[in-house]
N, C-alpha and C. Protein backbone atom coordinates (compact mmCIF):
# COMPACT_ATOMS: atom_id res chain seq x y z
N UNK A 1 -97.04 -143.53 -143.98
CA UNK A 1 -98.33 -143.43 -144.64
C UNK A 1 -99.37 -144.19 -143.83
N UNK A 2 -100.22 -143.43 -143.53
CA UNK A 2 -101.37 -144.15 -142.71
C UNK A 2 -102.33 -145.57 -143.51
N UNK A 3 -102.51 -146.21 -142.92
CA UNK A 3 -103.62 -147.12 -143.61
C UNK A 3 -104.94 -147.22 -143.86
N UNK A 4 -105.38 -147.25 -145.19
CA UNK A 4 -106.53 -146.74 -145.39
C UNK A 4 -107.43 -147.95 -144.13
N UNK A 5 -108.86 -147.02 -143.48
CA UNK A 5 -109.74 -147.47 -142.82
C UNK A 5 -110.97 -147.79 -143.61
N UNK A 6 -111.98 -148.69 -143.31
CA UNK A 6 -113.09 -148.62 -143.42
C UNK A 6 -114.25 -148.85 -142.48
N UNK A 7 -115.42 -148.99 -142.54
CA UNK A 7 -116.19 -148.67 -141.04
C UNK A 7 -117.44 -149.76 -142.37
N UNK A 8 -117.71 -150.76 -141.25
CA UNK A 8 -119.13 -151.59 -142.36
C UNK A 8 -120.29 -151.48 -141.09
N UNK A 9 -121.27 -151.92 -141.54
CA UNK A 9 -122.68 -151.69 -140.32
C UNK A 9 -122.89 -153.22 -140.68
N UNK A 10 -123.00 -153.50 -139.96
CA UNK A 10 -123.92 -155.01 -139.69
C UNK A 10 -125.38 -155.18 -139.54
N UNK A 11 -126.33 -156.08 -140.62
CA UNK A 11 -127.65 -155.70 -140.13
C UNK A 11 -128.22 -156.12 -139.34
N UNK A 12 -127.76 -156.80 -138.25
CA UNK A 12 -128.02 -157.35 -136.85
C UNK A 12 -127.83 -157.45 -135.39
N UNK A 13 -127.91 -157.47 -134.68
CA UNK A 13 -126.82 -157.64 -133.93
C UNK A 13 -126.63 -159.85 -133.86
N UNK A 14 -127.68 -160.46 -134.17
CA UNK A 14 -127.12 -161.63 -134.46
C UNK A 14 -126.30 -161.79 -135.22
N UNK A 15 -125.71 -160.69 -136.21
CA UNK A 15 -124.46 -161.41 -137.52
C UNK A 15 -123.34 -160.28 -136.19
N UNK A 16 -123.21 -159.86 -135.81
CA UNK A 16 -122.58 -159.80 -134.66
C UNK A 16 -121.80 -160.28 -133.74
N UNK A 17 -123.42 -161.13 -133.11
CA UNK A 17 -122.61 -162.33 -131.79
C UNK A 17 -122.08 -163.14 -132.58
N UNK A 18 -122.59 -163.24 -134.07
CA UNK A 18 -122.03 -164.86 -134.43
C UNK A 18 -120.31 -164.67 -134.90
N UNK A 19 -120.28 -163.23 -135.24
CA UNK A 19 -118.47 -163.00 -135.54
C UNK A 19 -117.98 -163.12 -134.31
N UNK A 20 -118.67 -162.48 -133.01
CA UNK A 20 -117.78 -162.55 -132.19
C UNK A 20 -117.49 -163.92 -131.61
N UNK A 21 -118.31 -164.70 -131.70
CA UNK A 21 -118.39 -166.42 -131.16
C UNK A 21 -117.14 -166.90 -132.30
N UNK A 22 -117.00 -166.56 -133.38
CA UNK A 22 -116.09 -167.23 -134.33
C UNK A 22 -114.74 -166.66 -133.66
N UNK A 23 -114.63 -165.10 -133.42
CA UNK A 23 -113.27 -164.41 -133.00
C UNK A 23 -112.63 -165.56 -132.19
N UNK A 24 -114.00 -165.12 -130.96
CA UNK A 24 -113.06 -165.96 -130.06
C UNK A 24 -112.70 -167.33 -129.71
N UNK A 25 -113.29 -167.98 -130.46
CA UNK A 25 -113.02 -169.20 -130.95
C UNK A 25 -111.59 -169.54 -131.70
N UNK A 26 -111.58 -167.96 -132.49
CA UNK A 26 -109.81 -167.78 -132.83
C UNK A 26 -108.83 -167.27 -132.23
N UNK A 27 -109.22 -167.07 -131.08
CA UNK A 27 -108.30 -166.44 -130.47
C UNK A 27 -108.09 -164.85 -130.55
N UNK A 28 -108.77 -163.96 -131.38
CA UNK A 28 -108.51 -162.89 -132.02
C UNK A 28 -109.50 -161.96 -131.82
N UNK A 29 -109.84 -160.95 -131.94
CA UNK A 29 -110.92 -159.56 -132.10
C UNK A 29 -111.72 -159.40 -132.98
N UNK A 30 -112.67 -159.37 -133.11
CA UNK A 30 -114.25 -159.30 -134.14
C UNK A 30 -113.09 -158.63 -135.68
N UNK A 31 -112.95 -157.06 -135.05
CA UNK A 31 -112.03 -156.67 -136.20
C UNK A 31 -111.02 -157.12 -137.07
N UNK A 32 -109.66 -158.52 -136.15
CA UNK A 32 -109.12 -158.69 -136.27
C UNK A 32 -109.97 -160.33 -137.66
N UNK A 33 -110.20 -160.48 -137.13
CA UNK A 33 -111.25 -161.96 -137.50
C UNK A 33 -111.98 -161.18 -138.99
N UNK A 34 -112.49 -159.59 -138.97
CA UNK A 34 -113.00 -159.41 -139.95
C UNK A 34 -111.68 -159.14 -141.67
N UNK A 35 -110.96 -158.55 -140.79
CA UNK A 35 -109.97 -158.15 -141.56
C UNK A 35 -109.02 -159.57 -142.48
N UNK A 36 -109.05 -160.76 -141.35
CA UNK A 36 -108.84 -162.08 -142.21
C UNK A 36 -109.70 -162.41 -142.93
N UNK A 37 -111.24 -162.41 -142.81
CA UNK A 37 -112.25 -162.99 -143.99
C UNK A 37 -112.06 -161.49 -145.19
N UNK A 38 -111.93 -160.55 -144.93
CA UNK A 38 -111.19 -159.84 -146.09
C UNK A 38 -110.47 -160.19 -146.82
N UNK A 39 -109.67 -160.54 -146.67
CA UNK A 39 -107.87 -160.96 -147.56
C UNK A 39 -108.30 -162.18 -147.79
N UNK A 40 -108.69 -163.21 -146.89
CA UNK A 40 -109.03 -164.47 -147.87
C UNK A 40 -109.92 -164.19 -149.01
N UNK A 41 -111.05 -163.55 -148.83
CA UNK A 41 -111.81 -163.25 -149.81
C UNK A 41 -111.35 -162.36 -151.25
N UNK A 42 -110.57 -161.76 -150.91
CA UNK A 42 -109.75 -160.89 -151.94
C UNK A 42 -109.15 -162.03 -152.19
N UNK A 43 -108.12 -162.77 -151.65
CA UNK A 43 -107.14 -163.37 -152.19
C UNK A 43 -108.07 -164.11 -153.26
N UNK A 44 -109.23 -165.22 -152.60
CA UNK A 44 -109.79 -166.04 -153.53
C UNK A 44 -110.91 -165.74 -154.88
N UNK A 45 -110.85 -164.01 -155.08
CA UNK A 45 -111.60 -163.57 -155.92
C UNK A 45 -110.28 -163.31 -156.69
N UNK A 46 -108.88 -162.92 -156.54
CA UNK A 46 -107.92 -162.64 -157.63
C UNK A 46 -107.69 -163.81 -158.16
N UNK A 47 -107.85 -165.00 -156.85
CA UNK A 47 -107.40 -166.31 -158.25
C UNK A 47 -107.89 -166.65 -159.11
N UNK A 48 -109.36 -166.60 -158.40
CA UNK A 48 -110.90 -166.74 -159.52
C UNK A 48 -110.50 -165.99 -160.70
N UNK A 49 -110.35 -165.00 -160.75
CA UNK A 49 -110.03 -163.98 -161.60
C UNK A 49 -109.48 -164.16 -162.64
N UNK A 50 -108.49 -165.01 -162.20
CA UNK A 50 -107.04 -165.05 -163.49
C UNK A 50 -107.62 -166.28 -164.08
N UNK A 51 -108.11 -166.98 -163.55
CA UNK A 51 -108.59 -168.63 -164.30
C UNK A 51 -110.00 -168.19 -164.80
N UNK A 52 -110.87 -166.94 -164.83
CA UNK A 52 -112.21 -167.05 -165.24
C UNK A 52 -112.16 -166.62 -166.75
N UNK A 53 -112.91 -167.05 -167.14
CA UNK A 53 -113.14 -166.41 -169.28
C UNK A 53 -113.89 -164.93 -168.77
N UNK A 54 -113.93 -164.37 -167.62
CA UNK A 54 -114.73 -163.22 -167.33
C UNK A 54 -113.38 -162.03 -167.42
N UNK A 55 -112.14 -162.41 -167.48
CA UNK A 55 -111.09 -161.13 -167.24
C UNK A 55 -110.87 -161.67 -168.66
N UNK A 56 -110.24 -160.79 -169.27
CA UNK A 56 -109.92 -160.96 -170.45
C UNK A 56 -108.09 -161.21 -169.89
N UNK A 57 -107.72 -162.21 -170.45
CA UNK A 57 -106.47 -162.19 -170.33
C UNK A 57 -105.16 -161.76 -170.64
N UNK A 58 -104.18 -161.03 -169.86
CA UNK A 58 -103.11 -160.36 -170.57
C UNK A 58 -103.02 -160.44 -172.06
N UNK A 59 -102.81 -161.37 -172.63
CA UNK A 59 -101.40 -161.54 -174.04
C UNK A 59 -103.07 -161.17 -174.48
N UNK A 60 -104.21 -161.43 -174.41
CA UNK A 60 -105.54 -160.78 -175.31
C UNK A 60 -105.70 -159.21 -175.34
N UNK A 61 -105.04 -158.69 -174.71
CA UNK A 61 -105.36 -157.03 -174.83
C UNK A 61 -104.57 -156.53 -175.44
N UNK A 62 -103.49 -157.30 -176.11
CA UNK A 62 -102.01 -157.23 -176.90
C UNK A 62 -102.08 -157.64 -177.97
N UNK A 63 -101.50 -156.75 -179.05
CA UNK A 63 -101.40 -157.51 -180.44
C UNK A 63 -100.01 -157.81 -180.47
N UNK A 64 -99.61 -157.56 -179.67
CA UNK A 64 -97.79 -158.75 -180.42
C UNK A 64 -96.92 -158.51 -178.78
N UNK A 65 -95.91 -158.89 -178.49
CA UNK A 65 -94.62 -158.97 -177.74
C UNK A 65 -94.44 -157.42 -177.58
N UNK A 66 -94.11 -156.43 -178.50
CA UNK A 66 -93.80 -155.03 -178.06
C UNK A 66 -94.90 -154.04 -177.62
N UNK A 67 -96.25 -154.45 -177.91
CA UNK A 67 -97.13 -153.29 -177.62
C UNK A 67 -97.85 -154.61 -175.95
N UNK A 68 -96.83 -155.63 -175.67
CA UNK A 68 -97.44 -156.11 -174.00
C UNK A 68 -95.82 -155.44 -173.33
N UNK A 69 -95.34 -154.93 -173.77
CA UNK A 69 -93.73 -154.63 -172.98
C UNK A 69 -94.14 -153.16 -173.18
N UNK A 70 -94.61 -152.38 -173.98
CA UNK A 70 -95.11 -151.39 -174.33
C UNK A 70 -95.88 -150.95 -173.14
N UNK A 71 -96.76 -151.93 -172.57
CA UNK A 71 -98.00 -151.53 -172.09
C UNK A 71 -98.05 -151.75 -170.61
N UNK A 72 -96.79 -152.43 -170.13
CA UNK A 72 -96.12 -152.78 -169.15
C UNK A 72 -94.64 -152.38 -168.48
N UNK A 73 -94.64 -151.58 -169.32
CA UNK A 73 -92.99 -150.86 -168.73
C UNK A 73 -92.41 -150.77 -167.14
N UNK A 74 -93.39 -150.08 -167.15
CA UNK A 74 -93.14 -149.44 -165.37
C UNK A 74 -92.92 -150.50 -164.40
N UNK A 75 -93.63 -151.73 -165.10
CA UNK A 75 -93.31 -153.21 -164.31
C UNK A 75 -92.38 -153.97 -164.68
N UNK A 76 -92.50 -154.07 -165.66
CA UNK A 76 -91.23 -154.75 -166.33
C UNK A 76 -89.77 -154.16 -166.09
N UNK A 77 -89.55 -152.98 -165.95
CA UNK A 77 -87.93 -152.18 -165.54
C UNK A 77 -87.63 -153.35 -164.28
N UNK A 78 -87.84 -153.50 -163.65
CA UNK A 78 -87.50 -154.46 -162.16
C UNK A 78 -86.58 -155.39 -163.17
N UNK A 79 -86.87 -156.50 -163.88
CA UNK A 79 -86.86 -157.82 -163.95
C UNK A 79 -85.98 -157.72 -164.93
N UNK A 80 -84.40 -156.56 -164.84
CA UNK A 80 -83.35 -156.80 -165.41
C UNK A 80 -83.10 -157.35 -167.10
N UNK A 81 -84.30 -157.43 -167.52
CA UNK A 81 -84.57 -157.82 -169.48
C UNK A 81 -83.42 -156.50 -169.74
N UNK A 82 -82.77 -156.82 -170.38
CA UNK A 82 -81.70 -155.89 -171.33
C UNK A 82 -82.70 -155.46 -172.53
N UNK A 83 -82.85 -154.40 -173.14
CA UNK A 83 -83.62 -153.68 -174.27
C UNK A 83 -85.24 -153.99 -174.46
N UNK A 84 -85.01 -153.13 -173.28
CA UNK A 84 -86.61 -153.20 -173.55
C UNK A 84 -87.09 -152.45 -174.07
N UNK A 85 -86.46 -151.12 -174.22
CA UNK A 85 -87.01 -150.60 -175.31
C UNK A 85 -87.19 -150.45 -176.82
N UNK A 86 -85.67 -150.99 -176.77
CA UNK A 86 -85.94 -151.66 -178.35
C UNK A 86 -87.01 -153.15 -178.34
N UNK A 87 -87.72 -153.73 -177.14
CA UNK A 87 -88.47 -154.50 -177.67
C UNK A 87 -89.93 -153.57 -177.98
N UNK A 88 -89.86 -153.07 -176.51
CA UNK A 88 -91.39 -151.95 -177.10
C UNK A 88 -91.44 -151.51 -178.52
N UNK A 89 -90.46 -151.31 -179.13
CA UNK A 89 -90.66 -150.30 -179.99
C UNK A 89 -90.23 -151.10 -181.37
N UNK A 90 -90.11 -152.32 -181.39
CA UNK A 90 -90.51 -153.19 -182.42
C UNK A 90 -89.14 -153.57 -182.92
N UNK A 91 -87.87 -152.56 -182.03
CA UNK A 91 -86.54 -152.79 -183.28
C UNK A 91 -86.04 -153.93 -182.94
N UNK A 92 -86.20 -154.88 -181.57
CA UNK A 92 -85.40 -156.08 -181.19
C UNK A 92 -86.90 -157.31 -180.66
N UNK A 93 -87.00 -158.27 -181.07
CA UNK A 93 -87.78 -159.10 -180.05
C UNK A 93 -87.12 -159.69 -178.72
N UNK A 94 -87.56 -160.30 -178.04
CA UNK A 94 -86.80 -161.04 -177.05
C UNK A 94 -86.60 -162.19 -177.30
N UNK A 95 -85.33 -162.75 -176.54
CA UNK A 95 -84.95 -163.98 -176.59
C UNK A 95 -85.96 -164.72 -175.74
N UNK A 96 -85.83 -166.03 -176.07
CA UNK A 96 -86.73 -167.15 -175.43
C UNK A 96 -86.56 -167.03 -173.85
N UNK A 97 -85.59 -166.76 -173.31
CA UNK A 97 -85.30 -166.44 -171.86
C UNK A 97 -85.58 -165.43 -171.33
N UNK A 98 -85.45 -164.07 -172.13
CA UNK A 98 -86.30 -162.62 -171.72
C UNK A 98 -87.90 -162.67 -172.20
N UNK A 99 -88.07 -163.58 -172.88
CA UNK A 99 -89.89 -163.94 -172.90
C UNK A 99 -90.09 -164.51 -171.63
N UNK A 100 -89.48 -165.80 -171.31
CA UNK A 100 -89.86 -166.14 -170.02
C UNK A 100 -90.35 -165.04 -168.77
N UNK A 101 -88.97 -164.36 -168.91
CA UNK A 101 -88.78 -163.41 -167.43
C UNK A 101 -90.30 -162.51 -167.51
N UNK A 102 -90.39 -161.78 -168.86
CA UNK A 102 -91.96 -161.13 -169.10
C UNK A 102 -92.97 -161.63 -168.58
N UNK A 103 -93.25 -162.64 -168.73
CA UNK A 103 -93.99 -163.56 -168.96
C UNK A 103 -94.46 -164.26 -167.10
N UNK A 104 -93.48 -164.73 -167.11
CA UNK A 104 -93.26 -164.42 -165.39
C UNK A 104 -93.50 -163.10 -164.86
N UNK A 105 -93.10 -162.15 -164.91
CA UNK A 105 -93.48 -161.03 -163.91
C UNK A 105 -95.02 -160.57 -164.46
N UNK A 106 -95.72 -160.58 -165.91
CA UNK A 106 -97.06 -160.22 -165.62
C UNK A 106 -97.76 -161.18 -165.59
N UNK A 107 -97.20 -162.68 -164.97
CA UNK A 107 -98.45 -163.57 -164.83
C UNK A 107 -98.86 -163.70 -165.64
N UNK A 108 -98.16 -164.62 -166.87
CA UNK A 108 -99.19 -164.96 -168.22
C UNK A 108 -98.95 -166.64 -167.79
N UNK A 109 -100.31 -166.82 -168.49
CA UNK A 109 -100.28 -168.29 -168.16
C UNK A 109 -99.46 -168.42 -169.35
N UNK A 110 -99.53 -170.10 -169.60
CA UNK A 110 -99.05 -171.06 -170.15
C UNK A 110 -100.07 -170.63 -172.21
N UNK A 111 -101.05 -170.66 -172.02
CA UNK A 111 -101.75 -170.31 -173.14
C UNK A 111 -101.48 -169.01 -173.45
N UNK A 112 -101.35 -168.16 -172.91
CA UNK A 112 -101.44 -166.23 -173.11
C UNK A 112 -100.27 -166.09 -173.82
N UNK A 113 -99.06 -166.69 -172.68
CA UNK A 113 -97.72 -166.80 -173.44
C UNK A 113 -97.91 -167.18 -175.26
N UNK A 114 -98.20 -168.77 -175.38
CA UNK A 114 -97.97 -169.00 -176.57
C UNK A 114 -99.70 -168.26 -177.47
N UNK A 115 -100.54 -167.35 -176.99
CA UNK A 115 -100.77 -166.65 -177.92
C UNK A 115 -100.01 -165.31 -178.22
N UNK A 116 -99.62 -164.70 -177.45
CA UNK A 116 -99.03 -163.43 -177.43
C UNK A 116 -97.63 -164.23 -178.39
N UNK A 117 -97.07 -165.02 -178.30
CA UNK A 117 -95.78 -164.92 -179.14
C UNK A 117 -96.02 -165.41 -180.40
N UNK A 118 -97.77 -166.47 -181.09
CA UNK A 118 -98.15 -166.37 -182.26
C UNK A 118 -98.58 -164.82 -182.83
N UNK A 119 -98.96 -164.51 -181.86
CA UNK A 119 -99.38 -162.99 -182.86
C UNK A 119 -98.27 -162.14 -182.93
N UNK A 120 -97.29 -162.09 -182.16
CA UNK A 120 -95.79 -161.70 -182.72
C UNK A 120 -95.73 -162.18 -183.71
N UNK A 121 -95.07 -163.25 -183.94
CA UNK A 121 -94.26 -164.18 -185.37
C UNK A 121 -95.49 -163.57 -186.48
N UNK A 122 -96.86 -164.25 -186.75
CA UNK A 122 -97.52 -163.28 -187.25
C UNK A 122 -97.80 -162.30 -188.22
N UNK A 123 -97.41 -161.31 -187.05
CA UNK A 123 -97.31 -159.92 -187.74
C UNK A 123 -95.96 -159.49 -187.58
N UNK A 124 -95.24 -160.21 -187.73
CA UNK A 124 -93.48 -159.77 -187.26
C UNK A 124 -93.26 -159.47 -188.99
N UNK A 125 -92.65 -158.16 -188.79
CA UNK A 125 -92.23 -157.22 -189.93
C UNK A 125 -91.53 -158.35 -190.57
N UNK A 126 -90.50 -159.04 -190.34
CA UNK A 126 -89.82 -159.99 -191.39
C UNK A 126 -90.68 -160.72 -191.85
N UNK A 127 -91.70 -161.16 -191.29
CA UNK A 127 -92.25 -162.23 -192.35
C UNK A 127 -92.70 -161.46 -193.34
N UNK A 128 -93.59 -160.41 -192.74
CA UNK A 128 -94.73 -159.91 -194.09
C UNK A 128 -93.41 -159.02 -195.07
N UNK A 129 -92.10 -158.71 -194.74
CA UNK A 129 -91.38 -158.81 -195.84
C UNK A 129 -90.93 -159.90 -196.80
N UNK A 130 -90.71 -161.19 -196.30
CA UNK A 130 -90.80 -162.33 -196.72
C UNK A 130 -92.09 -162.27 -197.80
N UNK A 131 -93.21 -162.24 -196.73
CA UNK A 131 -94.34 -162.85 -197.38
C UNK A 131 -94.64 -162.09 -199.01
N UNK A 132 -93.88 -160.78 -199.11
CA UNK A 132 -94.15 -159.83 -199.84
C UNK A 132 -93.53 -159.86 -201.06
N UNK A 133 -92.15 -160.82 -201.03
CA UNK A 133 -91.04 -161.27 -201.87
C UNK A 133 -90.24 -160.59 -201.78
N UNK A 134 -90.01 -159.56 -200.37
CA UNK A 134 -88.64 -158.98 -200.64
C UNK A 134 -87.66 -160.05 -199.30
N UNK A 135 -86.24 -159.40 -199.38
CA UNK A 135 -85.65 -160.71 -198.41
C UNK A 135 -84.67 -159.64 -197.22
């Protein structure tokens, strides 16, 4: 598979010399030099990302444990969780150790985690049978 290209214009030729004075200062090619301030810049806009109140965070686009396993399947199959589809689909929750592994592979922080598993418990069918007086 080929790699996608892109082509940028520069509005100078001073923002130019000044990449190429940095290249070779690195040892490397205008292109090569551009393609690293790329990826750093990506890299440091995904971290931004995950720590900003501007992304809404995983376990927030989720109302409970089965509709974020629900909504994550295709990623989650990797990471060996036994029944996941009975968690999607509300008939099993996960154990404290297959929450982890979730939890780990979509990058939930430390807070997302323990909201996503209050709004489980919650709305978890046993309680509101509980809550209802049946047992």
């Amino acid at each position: 598979m080929e790699k996608p290209r892109i082509t940028i214009r520069l509005e100078s030729s001073q923002e130019y010399e000044a990449l190429d004075a940095w290249a070779a200062q690195e040892f490397i090619s205008v292109p090569q030099l551009v393609k690293s301030i790329v990826r750093k810049a990506l890299s440091s806009r995904i971290t931004s990302q995950k720590t900003s109140n501007q992304e809404i965070p995983a376990a927030n686009t989720y109302t409970d444990i089965p509709s974020l396993v629900r909504g994550n399947m295709a990623k989650l199959k990797k990471t060996g969780v036994k029944s996941l589809a009975a968690i999607a689909n509300g008939r099993q929750l996960p154990s404290v150790s297959d929450f982890s592994i979730i939890a780990a592979e979509l990058e939930l922080s430390e807070e997302e985690q323990r909201q996503i598993w209050i709004k489980t418990f919650n709305h978890s069918p046993k309680q509101e049978g509980t809550a209802n007086g049946s047992h």
